[in-house]
N, C-alpha and C. Protein backbone atom coordinates (compact mmCIF):
# COMPACT_ATOMS: atom_id res chain seq x y z
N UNK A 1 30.08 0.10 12.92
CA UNK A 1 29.06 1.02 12.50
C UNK A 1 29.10 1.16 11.00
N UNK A 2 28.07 0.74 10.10
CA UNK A 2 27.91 0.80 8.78
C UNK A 2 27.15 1.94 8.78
N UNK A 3 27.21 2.87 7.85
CA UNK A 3 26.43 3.97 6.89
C UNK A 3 26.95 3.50 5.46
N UNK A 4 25.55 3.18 4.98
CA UNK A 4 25.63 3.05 3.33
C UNK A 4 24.48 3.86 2.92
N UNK A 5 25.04 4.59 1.34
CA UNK A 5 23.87 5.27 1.42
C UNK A 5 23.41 4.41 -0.12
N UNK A 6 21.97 4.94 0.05
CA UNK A 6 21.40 4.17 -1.08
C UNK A 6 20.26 4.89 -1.50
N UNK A 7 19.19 5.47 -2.37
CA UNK A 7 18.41 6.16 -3.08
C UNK A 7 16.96 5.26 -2.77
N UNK A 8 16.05 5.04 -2.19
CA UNK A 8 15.75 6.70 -1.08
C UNK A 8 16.37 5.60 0.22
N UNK A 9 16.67 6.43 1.15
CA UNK A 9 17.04 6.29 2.56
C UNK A 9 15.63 5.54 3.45
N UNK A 10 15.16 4.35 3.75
CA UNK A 10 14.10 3.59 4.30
C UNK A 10 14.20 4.24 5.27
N UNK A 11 15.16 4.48 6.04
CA UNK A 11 15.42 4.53 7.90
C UNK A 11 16.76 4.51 8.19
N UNK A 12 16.38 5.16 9.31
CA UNK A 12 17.87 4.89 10.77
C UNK A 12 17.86 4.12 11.87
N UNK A 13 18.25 2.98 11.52
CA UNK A 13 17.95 2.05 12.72
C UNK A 13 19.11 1.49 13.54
N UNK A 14 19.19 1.69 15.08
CA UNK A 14 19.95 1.02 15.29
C UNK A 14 19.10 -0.55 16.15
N UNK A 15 21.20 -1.16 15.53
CA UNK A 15 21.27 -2.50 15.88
C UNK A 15 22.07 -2.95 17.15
N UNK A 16 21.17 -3.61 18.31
CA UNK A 16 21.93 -3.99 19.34
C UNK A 16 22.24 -5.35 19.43
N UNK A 17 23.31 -5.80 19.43
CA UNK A 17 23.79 -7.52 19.28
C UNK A 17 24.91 -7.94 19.89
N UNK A 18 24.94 -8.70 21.05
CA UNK A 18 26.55 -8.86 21.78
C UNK A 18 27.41 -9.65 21.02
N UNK A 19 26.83 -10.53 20.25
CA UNK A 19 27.28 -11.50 19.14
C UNK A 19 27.73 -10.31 17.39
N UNK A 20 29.44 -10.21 17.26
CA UNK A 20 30.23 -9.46 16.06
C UNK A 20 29.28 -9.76 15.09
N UNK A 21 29.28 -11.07 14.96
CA UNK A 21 28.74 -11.46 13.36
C UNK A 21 27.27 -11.63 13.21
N UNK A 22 26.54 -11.55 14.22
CA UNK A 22 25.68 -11.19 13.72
C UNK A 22 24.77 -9.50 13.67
N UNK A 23 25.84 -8.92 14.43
CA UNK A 23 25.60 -7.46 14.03
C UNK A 23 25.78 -7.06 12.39
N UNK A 24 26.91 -8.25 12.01
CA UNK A 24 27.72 -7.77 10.51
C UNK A 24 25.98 -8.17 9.88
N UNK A 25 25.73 -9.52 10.11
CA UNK A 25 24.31 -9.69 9.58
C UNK A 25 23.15 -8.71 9.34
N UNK A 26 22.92 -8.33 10.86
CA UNK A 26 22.27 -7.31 10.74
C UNK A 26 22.68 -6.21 9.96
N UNK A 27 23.61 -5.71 9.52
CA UNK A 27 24.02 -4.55 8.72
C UNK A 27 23.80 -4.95 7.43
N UNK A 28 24.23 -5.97 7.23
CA UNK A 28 24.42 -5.91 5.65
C UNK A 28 22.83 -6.30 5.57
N UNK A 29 21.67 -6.87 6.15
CA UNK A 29 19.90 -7.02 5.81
C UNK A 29 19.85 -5.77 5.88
N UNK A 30 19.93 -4.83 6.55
CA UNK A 30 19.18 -3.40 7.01
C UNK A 30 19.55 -2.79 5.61
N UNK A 31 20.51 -2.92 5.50
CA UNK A 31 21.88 -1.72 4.42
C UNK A 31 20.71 -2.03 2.87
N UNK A 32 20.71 -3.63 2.86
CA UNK A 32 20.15 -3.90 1.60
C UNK A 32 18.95 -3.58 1.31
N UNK A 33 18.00 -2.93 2.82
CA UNK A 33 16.64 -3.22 2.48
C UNK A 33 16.31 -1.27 2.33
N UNK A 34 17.93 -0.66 2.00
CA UNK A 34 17.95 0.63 2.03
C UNK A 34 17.82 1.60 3.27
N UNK A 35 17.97 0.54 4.68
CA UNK A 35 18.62 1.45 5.95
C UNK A 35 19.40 2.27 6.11
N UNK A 36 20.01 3.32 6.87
CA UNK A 36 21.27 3.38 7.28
C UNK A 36 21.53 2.78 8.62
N UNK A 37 22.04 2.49 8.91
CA UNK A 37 22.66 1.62 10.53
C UNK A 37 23.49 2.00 11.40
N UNK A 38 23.43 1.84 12.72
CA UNK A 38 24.09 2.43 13.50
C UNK A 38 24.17 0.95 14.83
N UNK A 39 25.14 0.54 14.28
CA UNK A 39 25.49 -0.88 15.20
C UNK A 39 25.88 -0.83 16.63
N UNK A 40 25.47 -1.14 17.73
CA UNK A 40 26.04 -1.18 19.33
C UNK A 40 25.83 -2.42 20.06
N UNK A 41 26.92 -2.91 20.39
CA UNK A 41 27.06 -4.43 21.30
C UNK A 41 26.79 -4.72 22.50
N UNK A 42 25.92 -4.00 23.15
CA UNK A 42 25.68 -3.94 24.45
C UNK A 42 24.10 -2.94 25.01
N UNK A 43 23.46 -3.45 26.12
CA UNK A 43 22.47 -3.08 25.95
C UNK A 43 22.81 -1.34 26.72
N UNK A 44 23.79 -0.89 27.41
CA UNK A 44 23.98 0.12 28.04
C UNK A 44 23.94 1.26 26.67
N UNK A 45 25.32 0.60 25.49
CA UNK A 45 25.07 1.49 24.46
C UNK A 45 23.96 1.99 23.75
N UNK A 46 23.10 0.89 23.62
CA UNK A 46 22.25 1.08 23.09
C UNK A 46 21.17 1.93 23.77
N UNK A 47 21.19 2.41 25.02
CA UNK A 47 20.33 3.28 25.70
C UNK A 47 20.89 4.59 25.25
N UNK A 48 22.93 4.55 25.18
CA UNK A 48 23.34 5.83 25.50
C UNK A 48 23.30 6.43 23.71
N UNK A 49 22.72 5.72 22.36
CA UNK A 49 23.01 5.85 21.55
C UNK A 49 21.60 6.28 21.15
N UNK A 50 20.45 5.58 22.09
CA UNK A 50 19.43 6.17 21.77
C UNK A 50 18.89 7.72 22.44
N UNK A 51 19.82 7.57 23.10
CA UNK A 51 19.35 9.41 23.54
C UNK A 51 19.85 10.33 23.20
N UNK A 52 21.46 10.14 22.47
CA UNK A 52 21.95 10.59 21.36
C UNK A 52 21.41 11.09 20.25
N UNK A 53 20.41 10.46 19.43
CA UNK A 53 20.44 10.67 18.29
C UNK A 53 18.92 9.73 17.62
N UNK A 54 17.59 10.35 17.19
CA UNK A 54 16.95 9.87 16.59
C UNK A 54 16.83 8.25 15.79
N UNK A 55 16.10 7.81 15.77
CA UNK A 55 16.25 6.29 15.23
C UNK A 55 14.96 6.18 14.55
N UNK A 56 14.74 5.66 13.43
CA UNK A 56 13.50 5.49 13.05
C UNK A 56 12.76 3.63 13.66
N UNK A 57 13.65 2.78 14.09
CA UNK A 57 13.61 1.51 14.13
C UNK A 57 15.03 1.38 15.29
N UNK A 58 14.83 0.50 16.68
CA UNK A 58 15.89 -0.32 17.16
C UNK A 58 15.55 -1.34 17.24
N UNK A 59 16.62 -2.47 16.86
CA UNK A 59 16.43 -3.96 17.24
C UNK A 59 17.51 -4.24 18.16
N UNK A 60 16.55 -5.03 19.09
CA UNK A 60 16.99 -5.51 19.84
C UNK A 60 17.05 -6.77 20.38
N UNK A 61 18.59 -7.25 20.62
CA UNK A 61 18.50 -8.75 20.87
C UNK A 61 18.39 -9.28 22.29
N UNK A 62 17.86 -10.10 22.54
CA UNK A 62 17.39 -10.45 24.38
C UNK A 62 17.86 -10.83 25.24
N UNK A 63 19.17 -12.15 24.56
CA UNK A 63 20.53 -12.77 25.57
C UNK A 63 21.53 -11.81 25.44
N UNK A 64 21.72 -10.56 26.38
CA UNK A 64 23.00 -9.82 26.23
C UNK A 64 23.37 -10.04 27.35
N UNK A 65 24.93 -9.88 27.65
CA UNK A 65 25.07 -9.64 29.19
C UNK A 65 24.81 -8.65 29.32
N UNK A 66 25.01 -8.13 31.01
CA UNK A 66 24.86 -6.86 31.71
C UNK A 66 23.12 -6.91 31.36
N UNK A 67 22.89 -5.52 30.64
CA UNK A 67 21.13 -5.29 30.71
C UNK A 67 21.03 -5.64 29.11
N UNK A 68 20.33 -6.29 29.43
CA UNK A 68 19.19 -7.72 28.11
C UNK A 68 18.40 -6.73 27.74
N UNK A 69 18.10 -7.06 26.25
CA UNK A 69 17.45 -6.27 25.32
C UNK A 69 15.98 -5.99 26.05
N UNK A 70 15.30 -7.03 27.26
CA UNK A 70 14.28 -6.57 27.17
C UNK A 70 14.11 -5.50 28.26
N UNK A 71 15.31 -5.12 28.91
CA UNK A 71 15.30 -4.53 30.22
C UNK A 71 15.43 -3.13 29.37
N UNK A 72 16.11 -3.44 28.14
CA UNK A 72 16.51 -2.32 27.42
C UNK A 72 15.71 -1.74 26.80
N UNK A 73 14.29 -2.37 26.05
CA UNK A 73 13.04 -2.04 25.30
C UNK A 73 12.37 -1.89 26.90
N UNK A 74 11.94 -1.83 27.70
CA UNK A 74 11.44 -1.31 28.90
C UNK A 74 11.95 -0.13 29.05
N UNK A 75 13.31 0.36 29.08
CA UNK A 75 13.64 1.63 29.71
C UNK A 75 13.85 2.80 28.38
N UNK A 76 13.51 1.86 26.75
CA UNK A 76 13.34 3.12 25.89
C UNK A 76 11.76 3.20 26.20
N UNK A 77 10.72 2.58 26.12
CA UNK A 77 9.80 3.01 26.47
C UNK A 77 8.87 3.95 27.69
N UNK A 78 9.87 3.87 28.80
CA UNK A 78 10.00 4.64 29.99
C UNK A 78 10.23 6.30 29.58
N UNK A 79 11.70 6.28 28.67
CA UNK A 79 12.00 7.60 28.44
C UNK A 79 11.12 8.39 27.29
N UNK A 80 10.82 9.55 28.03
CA UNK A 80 10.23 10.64 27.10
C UNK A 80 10.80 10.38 25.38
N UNK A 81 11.95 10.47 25.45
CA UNK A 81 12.45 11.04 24.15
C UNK A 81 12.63 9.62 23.44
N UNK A 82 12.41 8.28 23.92
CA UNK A 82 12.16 7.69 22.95
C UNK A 82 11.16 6.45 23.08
N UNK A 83 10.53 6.80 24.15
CA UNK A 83 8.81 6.38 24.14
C UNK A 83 8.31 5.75 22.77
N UNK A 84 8.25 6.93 22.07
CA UNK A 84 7.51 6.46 20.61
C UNK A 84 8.38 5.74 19.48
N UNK A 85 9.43 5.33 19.79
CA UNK A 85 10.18 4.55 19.11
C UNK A 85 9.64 2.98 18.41
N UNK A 86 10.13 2.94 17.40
CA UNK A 86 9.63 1.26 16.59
C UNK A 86 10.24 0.18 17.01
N UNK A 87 10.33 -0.49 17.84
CA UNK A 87 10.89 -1.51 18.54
C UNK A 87 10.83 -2.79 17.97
N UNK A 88 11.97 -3.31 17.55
CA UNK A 88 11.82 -4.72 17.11
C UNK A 88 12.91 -5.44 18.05
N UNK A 89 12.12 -7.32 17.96
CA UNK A 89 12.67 -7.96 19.12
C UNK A 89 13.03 -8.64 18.04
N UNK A 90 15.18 -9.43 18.27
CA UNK A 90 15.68 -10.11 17.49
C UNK A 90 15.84 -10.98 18.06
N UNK A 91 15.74 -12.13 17.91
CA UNK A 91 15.92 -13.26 19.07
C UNK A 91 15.96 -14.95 18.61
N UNK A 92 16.34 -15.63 19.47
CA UNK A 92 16.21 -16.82 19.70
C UNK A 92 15.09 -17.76 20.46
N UNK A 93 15.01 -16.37 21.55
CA UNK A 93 14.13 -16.75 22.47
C UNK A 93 12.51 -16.83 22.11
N UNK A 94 11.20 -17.93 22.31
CA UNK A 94 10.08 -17.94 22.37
C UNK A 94 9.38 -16.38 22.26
N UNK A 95 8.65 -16.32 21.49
CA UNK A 95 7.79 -15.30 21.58
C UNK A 95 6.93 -14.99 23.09
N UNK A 96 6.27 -15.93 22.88
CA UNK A 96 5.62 -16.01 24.48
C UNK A 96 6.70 -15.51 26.00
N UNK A 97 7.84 -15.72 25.87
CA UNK A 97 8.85 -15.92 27.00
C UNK A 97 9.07 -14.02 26.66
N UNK A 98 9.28 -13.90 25.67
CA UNK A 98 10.09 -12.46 25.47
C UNK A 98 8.47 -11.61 25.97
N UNK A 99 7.29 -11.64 25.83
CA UNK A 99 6.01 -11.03 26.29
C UNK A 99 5.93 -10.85 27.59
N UNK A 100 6.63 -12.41 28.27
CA UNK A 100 6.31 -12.09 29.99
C UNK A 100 7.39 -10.84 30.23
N UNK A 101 8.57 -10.61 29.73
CA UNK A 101 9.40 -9.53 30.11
C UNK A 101 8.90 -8.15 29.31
N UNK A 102 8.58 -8.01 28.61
CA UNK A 102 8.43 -7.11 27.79
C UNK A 102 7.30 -7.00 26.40
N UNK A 103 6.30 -6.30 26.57
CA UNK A 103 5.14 -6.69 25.19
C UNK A 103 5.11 -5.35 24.68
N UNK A 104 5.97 -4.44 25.03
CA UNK A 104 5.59 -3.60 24.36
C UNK A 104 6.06 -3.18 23.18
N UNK A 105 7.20 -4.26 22.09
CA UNK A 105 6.99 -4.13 20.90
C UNK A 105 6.45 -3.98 20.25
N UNK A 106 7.18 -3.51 18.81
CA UNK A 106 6.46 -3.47 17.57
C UNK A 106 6.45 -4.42 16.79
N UNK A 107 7.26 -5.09 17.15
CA UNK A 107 8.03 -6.46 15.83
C UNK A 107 8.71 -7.74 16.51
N UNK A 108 8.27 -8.94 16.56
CA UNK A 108 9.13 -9.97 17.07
C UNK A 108 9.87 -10.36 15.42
N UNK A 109 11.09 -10.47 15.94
CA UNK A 109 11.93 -11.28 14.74
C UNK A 109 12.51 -12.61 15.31
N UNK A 110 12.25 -13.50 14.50
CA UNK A 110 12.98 -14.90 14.99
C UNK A 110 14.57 -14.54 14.53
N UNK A 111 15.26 -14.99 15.13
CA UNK A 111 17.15 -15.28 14.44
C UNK A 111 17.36 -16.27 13.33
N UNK A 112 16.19 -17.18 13.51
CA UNK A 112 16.28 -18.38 12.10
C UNK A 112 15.45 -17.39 10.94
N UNK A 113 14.86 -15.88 11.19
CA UNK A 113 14.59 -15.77 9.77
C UNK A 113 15.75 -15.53 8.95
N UNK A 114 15.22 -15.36 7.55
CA UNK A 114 16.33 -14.89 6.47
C UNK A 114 16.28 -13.07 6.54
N UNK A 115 17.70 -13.10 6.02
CA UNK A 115 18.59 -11.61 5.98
C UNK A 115 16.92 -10.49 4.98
N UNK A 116 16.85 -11.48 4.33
CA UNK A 116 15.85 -10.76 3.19
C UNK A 116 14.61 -10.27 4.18
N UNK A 117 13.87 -11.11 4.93
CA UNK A 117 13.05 -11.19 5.57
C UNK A 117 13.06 -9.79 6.54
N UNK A 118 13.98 -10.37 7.00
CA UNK A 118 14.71 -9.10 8.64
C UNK A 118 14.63 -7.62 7.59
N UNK A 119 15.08 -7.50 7.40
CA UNK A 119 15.27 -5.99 6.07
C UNK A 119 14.32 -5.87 5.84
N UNK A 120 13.29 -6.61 5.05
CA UNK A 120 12.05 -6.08 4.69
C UNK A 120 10.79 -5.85 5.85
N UNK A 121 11.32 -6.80 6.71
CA UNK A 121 10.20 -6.48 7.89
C UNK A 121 10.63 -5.48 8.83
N UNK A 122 11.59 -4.72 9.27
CA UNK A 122 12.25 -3.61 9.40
C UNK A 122 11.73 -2.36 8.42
N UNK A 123 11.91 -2.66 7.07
CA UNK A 123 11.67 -1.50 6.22
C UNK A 123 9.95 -1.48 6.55
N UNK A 124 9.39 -2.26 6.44
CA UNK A 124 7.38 -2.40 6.33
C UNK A 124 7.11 -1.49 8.09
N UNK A 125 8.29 -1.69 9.17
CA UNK A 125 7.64 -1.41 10.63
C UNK A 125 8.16 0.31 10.15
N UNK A 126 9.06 0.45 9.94
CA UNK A 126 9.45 1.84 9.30
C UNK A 126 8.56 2.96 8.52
N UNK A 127 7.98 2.43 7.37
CA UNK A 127 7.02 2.97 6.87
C UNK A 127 5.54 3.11 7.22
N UNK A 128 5.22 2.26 8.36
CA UNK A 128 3.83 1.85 9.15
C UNK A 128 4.18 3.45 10.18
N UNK A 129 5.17 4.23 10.47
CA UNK A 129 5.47 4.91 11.15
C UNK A 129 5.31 6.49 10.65
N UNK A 130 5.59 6.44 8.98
CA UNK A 130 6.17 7.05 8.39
C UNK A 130 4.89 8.02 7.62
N UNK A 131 4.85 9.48 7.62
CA UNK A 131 3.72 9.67 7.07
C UNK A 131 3.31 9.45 5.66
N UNK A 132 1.71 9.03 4.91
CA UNK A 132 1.27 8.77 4.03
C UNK A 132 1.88 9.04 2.81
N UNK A 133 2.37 10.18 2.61
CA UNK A 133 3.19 10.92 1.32
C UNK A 133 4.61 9.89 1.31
N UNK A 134 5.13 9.33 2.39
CA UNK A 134 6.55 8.75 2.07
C UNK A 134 6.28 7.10 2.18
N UNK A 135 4.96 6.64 2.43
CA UNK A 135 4.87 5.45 2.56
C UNK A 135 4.81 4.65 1.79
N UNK A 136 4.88 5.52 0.58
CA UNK A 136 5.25 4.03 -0.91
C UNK A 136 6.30 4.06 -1.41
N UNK A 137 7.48 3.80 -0.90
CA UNK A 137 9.06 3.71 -0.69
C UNK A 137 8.56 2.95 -2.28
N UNK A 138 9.52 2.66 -2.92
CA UNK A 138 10.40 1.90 -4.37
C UNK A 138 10.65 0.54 -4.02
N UNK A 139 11.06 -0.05 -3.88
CA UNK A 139 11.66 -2.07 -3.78
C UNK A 139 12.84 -1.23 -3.14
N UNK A 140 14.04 -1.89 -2.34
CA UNK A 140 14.83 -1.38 -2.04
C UNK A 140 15.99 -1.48 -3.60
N UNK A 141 17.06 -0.71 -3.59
CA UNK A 141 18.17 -0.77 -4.76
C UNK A 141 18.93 -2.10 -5.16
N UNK A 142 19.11 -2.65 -3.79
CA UNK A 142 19.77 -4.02 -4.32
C UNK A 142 18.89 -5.20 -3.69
N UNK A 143 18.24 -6.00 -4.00
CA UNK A 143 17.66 -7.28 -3.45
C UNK A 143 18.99 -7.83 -2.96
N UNK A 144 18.50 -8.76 -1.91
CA UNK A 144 19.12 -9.57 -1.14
C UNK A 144 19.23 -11.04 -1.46
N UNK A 145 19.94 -11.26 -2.57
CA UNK A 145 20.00 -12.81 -3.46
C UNK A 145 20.86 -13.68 -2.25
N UNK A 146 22.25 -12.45 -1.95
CA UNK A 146 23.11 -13.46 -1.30
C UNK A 146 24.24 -12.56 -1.03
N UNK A 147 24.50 -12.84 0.55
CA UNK A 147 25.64 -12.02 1.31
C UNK A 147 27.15 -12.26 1.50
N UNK A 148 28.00 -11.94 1.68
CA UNK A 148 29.01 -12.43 1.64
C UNK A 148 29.48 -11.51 3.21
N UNK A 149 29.74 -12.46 4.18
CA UNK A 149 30.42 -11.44 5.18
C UNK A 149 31.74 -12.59 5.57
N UNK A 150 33.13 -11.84 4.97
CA UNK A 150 34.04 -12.91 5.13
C UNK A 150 34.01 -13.34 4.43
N UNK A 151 34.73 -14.92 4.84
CA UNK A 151 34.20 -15.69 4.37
C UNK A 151 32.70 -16.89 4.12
N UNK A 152 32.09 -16.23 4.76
CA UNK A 152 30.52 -16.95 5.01
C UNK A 152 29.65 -16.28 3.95
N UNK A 153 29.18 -17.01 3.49
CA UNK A 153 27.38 -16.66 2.65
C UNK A 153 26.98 -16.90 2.80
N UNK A 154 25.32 -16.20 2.89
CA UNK A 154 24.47 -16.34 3.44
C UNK A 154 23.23 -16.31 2.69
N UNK A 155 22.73 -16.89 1.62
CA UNK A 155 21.23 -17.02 1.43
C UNK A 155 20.29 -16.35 1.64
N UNK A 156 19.79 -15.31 1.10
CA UNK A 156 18.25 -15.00 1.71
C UNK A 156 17.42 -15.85 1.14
């Protein structure tokens, strides 16, 4: 679980990913594009984290074991309290394929986009949400030139 804070705050989004490193991914795009984050590896958490606690944005990834992101974007949209939630799909899988299970996103994300990309298209579904007075956010504080998680870098 990353909290970074950064001047102004885009959102609270959480990230669901059964795969470590690319949750770290996801944190450090969100963090840069001026998120705060709230990371969970499993699609159960991610139900029990969304009834917990407000989210402005969840992404969700589609190959999990147990219940798959899209069983999981089905049953936030089911519940009252987070019905109106910004739903983004992170994936590998076909666009078309992730629709027959689930269309009621806000956002398909491919996994081959870049870190820069994911962050900013996260921050743009965020502010599409967000009322008129807060919707001309700043550039985020740090651009996303290039990540370091470990030993791996990563390119935006």
């Amino acid at each position: 679980m990353g909290m970074h804070l950064q001047e102004p705050d885009t959102g609270h989004v959480l990230a669901v990913d059964d795969c470590a490193t690319m949750r770290e991914i996801l944190r450090a795009a969100l963090e840069s594009a001026g998120c705060s984050v709230h990371l969970v590896d499993s699609g159960w958490a991610a139900l029990e984290a969304a009834g917990r606690s407000r989210y402005d944005a969840i992404i969700l990834d589609v190959e999990m074991p147990g219940l798959d992101g899209l069983a999981v974007g089905r049953a936030l949209r089911e519940d009252p309290r987070t019905a109106q939630a910004m739903i983004a799909i992170h994936t590998s899988v076909d666009e078309d394929a992730v629709r027959l299970g689930f269309s009621q996103y806000d956002l398909y994300l491919p996994k081959a986009c870049s870190p820069r990309e994911l962050g900013e298209s996260v921050r743009r579904l965020i502010q599409r949400r967000r009322p008129a007075a807060q919707a001309t956010l700043p550039p985020p504080a740090s651009a996303l030139e290039a990540m370091r998680l470990g030993g791996i870098e990563i390119n935006g």
